[in-house]
Protein backbone atom coordinates (compact mmCIF):
# COMPACT_ATOMS: atom_id res chain seq x y z
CA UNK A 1 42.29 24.52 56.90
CA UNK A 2 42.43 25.16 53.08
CA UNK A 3 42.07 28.48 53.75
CA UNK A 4 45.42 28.95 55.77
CA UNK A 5 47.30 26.99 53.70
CA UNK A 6 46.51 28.54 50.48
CA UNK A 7 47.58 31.93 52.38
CA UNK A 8 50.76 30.48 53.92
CA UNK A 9 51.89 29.53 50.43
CA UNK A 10 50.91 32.52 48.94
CA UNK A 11 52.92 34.67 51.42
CA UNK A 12 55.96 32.13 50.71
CA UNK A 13 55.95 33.04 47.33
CA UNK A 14 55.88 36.74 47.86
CA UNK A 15 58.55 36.62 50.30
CA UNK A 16 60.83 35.34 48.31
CA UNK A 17 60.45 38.74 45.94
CA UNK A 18 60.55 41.36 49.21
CA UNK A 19 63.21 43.37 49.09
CA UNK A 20 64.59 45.65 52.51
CA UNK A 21 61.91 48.50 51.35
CA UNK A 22 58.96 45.81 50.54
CA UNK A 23 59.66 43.26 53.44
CA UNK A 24 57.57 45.33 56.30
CA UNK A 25 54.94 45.84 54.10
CA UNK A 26 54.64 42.36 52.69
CA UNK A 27 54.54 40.98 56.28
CA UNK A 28 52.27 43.53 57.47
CA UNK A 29 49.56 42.37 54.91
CA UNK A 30 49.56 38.68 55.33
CA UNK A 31 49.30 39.04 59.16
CA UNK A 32 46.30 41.69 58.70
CA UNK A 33 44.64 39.28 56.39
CA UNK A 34 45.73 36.73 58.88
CA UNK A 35 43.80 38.52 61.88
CA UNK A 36 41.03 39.53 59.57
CA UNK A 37 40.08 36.21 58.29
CA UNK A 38 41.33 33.86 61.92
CA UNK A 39 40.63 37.35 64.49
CA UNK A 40 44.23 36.53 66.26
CA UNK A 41 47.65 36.13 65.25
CA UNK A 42 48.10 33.49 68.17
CA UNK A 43 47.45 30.86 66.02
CA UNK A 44 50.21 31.55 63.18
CA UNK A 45 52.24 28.99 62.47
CA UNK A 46 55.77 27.69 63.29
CA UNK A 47 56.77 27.84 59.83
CA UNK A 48 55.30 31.15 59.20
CA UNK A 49 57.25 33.31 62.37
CA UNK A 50 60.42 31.45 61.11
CA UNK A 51 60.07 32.31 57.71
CA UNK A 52 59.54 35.88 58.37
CA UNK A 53 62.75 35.95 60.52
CA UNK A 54 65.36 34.27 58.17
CA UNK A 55 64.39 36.21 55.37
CA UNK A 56 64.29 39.96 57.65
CA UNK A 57 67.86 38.11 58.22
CA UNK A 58 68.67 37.44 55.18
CA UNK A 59 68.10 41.22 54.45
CA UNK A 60 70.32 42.75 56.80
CA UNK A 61 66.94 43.80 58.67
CA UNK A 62 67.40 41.78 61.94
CA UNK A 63 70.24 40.22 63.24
């Protein structure tokens, strides 16, 4: 449990530096570390889905 934590905050913290260019590629790494270290995405958090939304929102990359 440690383990996902310490990534969730980590990814929180880089987040909040993505810009529109680094977004896509900051997301894509913490979900293929994700799937490398759990094997499945099914199990990401609540907090981590809405996170990713607001900010794409936030940066005019979703609506």
């Amino acid at each position: 449990m440690m383990k996902k934590e310490s990534l969730i905050n980590a990814f929180k913290e880089e987040v909040k530096r993505t810009n529109q260019m680094t977004f896509p590629i900051c997301v894509d790494s913490f979900t293929n570390l994700w799937q490398y270290e759990f094997g499945t995405l099914d199990d990401l958090p609540k907090e981590v889905e809405k996170l990713i939304a607001h900010r794409a929102i936030e940066l005019g990359l979703m609506e």
